[in-house]
N, C-alpha and C. Protein backbone atom coordinates (compact mmCIF):
# COMPACT_ATOMS: atom_id res chain seq x y z
N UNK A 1 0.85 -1.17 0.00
CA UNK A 1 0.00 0.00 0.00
C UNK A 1 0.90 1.24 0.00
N UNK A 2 0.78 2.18 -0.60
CA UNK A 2 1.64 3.23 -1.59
C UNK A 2 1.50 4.12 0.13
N UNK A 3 2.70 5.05 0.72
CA UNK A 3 2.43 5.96 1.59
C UNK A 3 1.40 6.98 0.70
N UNK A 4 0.40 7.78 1.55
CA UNK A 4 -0.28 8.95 1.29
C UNK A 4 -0.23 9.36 2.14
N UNK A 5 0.04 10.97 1.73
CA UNK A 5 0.00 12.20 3.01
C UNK A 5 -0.25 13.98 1.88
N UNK A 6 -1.15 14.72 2.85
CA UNK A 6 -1.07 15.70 2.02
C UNK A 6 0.03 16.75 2.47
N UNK A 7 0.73 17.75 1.56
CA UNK A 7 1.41 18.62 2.05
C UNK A 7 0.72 20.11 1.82
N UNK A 8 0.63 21.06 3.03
CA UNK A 8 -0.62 21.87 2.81
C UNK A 8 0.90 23.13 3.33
N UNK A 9 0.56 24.12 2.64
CA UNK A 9 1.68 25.30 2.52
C UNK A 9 0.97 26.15 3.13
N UNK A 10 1.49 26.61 4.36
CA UNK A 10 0.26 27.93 4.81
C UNK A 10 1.21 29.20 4.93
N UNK A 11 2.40 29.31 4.42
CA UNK A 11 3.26 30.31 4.42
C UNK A 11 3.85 30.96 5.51
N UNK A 12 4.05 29.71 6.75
CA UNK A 12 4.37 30.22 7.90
C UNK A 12 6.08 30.65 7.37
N UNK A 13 6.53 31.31 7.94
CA UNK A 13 7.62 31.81 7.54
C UNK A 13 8.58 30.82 8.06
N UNK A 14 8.38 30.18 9.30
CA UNK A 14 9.54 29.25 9.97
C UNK A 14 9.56 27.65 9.23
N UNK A 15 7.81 27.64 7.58
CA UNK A 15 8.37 26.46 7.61
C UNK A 15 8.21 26.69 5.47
N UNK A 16 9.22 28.01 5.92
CA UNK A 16 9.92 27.97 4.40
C UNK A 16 11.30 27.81 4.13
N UNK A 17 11.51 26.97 2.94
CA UNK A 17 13.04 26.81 3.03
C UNK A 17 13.66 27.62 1.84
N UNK A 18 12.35 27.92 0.78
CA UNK A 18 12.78 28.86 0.05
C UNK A 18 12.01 29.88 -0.67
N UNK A 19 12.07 30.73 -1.37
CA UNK A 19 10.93 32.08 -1.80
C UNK A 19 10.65 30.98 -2.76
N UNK A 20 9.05 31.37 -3.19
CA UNK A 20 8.17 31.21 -4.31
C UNK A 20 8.47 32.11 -5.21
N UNK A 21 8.05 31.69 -6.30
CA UNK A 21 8.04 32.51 -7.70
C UNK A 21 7.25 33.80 -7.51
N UNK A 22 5.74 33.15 -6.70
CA UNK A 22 5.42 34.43 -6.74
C UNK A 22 5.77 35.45 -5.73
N UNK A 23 6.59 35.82 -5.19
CA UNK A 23 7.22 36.68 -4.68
C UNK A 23 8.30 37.49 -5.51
N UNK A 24 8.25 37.04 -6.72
CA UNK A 24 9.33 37.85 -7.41
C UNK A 24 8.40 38.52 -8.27
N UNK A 25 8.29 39.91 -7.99
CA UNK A 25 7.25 40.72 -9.44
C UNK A 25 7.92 40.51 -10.88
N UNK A 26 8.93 39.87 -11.42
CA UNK A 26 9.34 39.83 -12.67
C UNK A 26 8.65 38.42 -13.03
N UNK A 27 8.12 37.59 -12.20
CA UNK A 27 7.60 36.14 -12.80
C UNK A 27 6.75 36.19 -12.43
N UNK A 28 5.87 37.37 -11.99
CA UNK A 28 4.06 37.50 -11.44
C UNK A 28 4.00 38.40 -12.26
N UNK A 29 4.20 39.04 -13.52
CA UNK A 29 3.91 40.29 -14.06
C UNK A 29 2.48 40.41 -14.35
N UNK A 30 1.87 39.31 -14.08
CA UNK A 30 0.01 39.71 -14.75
C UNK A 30 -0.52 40.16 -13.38
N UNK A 31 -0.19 40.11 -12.26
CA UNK A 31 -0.43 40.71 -11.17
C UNK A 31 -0.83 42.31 -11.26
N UNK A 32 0.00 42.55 -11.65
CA UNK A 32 0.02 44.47 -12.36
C UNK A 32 -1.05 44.82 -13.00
N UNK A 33 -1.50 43.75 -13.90
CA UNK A 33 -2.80 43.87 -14.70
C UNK A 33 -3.81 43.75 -14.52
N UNK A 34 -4.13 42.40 -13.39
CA UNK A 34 -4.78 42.59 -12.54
C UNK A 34 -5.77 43.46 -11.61
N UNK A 35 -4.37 44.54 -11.30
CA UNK A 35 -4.68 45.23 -10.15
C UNK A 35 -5.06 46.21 -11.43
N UNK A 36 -5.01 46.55 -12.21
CA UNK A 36 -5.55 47.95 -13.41
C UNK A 36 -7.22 47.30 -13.27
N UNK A 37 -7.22 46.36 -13.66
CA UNK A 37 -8.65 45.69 -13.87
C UNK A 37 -9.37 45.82 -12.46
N UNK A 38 -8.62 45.71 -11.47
CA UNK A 38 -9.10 45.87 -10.04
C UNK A 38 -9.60 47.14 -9.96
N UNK A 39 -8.77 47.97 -10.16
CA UNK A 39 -9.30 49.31 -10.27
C UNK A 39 -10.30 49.73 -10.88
N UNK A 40 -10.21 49.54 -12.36
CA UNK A 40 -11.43 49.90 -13.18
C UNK A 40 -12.46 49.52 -12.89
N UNK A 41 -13.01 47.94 -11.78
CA UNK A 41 -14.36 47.74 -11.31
C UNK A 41 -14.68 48.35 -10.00
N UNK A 42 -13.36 48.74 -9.21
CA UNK A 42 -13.95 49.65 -8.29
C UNK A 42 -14.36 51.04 -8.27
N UNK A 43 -13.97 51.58 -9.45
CA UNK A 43 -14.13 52.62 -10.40
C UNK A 43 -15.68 52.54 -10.94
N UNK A 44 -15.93 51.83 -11.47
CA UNK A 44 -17.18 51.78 -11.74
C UNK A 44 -18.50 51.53 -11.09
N UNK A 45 -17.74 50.29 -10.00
CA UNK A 45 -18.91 50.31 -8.98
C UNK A 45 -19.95 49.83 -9.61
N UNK A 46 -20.08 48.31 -10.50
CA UNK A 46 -21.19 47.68 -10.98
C UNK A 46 -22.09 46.86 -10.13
N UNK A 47 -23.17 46.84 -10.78
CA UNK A 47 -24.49 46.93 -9.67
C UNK A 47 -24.96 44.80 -9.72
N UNK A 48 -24.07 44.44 -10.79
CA UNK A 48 -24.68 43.10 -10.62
C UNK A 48 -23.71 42.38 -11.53
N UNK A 49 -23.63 41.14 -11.90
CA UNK A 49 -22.92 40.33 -11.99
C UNK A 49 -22.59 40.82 -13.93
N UNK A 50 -23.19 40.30 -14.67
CA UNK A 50 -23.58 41.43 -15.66
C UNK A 50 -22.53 42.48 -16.17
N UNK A 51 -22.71 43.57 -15.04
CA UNK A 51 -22.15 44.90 -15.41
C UNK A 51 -20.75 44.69 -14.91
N UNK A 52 -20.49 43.70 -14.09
CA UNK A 52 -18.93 43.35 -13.20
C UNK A 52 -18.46 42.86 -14.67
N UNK A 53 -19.21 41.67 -15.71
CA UNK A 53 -18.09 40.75 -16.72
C UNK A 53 -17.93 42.41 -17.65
N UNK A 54 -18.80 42.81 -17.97
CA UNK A 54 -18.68 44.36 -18.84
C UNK A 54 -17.38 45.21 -18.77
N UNK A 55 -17.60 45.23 -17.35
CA UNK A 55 -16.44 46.24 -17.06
C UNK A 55 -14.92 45.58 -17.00
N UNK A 56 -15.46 44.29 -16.67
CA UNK A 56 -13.63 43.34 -17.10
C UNK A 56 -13.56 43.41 -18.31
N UNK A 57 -14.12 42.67 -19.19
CA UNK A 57 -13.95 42.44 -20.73
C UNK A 57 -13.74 44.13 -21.18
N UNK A 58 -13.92 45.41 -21.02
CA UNK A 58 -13.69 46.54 -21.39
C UNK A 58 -12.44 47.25 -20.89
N UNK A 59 -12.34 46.62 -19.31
CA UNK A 59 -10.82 47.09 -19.16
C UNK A 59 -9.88 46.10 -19.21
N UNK A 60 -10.27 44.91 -19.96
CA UNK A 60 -9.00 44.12 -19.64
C UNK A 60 -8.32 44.76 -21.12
N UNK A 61 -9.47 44.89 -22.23
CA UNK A 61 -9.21 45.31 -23.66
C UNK A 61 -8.84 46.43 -23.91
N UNK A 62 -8.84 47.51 -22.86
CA UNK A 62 -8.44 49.35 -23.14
C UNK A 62 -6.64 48.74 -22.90
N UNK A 63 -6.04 47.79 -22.44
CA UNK A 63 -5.09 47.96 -21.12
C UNK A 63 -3.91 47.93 -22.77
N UNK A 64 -3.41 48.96 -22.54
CA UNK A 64 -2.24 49.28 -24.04
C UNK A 64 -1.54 48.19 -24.33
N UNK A 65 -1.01 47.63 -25.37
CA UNK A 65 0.16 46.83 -25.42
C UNK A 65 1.43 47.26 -24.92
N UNK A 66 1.91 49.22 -24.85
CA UNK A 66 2.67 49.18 -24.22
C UNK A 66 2.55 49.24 -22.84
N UNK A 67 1.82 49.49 -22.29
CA UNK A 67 1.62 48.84 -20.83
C UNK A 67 2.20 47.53 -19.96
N UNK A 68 1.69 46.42 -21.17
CA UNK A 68 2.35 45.20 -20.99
C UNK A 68 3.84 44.88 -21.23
N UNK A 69 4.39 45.85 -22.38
CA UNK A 69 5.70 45.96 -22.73
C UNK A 69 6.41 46.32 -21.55
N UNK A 70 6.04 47.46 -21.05
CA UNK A 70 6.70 48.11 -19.89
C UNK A 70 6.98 47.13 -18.83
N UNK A 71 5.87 46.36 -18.18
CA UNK A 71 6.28 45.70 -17.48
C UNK A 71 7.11 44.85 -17.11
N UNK A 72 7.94 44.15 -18.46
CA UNK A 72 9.01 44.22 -18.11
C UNK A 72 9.70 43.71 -19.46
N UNK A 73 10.80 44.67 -19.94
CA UNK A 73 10.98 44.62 -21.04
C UNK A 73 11.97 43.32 -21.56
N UNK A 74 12.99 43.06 -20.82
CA UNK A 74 13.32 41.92 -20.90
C UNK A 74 12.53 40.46 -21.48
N UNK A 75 11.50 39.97 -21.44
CA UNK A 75 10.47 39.39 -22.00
C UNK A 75 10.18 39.58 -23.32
N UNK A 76 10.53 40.59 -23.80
CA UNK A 76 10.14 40.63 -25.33
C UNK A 76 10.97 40.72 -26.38
């Protein structure tokens, strides 16, 4: 019978042995984009589920290509 056990990560600091990826903003860069899109629905303040996909699908599509360039140019 095969051992099973789960390993559950709760980010205590004493039981890391090393950083995650996502802690580095150069290998989380959609994070940034994210947070633009974050903005634009708190910006808008939509009233129902509806007007929330609206306002993603409109700001995920305004968000420049150089925007994304910027973030980090190395990548391209």
């Amino acid at each position: 019978m095969p051992l099973k056990w789960v390993f559950q990560q709760d980010n205590d600091p004493k039981h890391t042995i090393m950083e995650w990826p996502a802690q580095f903003p150069d290998l989380n860069l959609i994070e940034n984009l994210w947070a633009d899109i974050k903005n634009a629905v708190h910006e808008a303040k939509p009233r129902n589920a509806e007007e929330l996909w609206n306002v993603v699908q409109l700001s995920w599509a305004a968000i420049p290509v150089d925007r994304c360039q910027k973030l980090n140019p190395q990548l391209i």
